[in-house]
Protein backbone atom coordinates (compact mmCIF):
# COMPACT_ATOMS: atom_id res chain seq x y z
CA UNK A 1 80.18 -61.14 34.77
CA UNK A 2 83.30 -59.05 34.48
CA UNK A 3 86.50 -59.45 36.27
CA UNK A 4 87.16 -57.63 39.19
CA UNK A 5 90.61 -56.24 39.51
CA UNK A 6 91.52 -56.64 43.22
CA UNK A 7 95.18 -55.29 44.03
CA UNK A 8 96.94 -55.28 47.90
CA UNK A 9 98.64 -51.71 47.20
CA UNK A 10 102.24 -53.77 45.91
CA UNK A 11 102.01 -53.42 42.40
CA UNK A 12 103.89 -56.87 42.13
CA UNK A 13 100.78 -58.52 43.18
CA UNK A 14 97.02 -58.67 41.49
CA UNK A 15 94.42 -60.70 42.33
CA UNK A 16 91.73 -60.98 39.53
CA UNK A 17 88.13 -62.46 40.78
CA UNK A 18 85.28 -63.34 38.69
CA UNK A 19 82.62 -64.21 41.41
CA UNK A 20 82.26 -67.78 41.79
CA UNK A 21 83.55 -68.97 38.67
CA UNK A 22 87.34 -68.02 38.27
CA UNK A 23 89.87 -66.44 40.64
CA UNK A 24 93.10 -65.38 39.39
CA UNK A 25 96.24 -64.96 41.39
CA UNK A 26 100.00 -63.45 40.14
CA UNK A 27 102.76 -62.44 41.96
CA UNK A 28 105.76 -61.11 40.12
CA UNK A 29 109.26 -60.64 41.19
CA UNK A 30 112.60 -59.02 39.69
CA UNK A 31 115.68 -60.75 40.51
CA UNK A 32 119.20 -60.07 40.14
CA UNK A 33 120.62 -63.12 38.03
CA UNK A 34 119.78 -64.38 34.89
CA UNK A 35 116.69 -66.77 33.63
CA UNK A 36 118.74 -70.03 33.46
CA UNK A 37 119.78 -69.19 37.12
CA UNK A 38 116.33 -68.87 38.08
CA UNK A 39 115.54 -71.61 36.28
CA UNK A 40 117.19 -74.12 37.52
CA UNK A 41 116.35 -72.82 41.54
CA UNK A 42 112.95 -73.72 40.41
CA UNK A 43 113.95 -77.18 39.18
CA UNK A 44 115.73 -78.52 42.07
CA UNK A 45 112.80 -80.12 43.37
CA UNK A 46 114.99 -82.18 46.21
CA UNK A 47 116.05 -78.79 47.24
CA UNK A 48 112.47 -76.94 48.45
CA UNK A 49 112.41 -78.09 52.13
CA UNK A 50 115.41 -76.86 52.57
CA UNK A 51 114.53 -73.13 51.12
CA UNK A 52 110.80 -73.05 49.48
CA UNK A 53 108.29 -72.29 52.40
CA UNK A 54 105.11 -72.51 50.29
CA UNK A 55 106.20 -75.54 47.58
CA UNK A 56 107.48 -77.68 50.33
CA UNK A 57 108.02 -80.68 48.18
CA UNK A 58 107.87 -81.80 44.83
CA UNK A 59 108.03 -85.54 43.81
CA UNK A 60 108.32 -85.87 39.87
CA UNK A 61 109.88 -84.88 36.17
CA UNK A 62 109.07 -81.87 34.97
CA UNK A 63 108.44 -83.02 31.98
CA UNK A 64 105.03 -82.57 29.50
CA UNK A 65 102.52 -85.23 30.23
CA UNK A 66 104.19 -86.36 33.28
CA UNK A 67 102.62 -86.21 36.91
CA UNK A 68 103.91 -84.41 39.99
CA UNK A 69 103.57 -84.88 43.36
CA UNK A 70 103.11 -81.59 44.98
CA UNK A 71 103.00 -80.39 48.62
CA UNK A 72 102.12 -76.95 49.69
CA UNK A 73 101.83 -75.34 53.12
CA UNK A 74 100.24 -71.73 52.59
CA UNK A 75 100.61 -69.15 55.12
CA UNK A 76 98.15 -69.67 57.49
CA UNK A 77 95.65 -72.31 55.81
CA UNK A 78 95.81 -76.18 55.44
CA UNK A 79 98.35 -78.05 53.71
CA UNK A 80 97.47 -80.43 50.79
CA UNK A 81 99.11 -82.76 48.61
CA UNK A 82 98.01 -83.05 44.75
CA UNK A 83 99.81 -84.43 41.31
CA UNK A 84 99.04 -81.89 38.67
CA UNK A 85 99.99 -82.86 34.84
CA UNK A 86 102.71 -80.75 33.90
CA UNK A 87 101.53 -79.14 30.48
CA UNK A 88 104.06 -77.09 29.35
CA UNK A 89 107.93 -76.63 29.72
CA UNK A 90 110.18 -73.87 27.49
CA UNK A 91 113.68 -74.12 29.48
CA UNK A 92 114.51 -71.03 31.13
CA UNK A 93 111.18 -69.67 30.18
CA UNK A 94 108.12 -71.43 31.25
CA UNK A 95 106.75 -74.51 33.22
CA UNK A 96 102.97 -75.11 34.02
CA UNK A 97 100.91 -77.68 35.65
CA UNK A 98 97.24 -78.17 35.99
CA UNK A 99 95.77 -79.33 38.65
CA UNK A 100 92.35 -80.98 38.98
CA UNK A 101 90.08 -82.39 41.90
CA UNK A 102 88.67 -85.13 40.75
CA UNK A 103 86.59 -83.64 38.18
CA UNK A 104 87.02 -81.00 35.25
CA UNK A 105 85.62 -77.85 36.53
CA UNK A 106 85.32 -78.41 39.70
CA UNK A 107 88.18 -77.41 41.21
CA UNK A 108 91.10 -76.79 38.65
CA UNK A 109 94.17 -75.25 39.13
CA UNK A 110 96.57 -73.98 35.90
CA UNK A 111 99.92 -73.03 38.15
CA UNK A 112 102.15 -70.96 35.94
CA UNK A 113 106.25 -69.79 36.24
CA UNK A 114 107.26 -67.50 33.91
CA UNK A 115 110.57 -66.32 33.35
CA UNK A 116 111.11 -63.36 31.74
CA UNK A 117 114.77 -61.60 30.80
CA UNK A 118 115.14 -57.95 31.41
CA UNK A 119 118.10 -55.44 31.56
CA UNK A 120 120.09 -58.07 28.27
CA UNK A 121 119.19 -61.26 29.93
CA UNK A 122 121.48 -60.15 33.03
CA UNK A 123 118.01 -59.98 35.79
CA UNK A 124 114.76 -62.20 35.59
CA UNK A 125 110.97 -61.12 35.64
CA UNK A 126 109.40 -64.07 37.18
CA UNK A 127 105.74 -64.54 37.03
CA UNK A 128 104.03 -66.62 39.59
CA UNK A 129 100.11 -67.24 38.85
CA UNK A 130 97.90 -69.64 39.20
CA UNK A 131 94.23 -69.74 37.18
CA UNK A 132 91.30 -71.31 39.41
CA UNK A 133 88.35 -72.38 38.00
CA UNK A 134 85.20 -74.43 38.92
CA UNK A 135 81.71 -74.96 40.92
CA UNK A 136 84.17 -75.66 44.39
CA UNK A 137 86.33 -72.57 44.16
CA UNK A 138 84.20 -70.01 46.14
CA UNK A 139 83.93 -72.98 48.80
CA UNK A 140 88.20 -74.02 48.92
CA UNK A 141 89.85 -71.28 47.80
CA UNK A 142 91.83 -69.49 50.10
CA UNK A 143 92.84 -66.36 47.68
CA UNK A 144 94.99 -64.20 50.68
CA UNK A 145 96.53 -67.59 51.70
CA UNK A 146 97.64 -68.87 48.41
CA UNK A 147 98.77 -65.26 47.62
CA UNK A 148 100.96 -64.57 50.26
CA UNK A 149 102.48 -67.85 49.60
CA UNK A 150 103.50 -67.43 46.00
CA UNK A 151 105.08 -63.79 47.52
CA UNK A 152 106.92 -65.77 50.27
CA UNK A 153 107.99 -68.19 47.48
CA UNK A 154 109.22 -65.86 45.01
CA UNK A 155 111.03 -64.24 47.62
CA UNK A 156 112.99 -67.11 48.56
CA UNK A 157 113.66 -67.51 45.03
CA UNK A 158 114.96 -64.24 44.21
CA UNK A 159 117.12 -64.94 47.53
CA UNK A 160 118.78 -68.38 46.46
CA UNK A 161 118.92 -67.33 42.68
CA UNK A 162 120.60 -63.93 43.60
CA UNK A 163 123.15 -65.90 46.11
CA UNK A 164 123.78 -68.30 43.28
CA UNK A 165 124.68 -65.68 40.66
CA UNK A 166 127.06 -63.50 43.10
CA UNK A 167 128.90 -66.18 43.47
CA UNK A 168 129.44 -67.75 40.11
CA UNK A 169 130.71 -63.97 39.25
């Protein structure tokens, strides 16, 4: 089967579908302060319920091998709780979970930041995407849900990181 491109009209958002077996969601977003700005915005787990109205809380190190304790409320679907192994973190770069219900391959989730520097480091490219894969996804996955919040997310990151870095100037 080949993947189906799927795009809203914003070209900061694709949605890539292979029909029952794999949906793929990124949202990307340029911000106005550097990576280790963003970077550490995205770390301050205690911090999301005050500011993060997708990731509502996260309970955890972000550390490889660990477990998390994640919370998310999309837009307009059910809230659920899950503790994804984190599998990677490159500071100021990259952190990634995955996510599994009960199973492998029935329901996984690889959730993805990446932060990339543009204009010498001084703004951020950050990548939001999460990989779903497994027999349950046609049945559980909300695609336009999740979507919209990773774009409310990112959002609200670009608007705490870009806050943070006026005022350290």
């Amino acid at each position: 089967m080949a993947a189906v491109p799927a795009c809203d009209g914003d070209t900061r958002m694709a949605l890539w579908r292979i029909p029952g077996l794999m949906n793929q969601i990124e949202v990307f977003e340029e911000i106005d302060a550097p990576p280790d700005v963003v970077w550490d915005v995205l770390l301050e787990f205690d911090s999301y319920p005050e500011w993060n109205p997708f990731v509502r809380a996260i309970d955890g190190t972000p550390s490889e091998g660990e477990r998390l304790r994640v919370r998310i409320e999309p837009p307009g679907a059910r809230a659920m709780t899950f503790t994804p192994e984190v599998v990677a973190v490159e500071e100021n770069r990259r952190l990634v979970w995955l996510g599994r219900l009960v199973v492998p391959f029935a329901f996984d989730g690889y959730h993805e930041f990446h932060l990339e520097p543009i204009d010498d480091g001084e703004r951020t490219r950050l990548l939001h995407r999460e990989t779903f894969r497994g027999a349950l996804v046609p049945v559980l996955l909300d695609a336009d849900a999740i979507e919209a919040g990773f774009g409310a997310m990112n959002a609200a990151v670009k608007a705490r990181s870009e806050a943070r870095a006026s005022t350290a100037e």
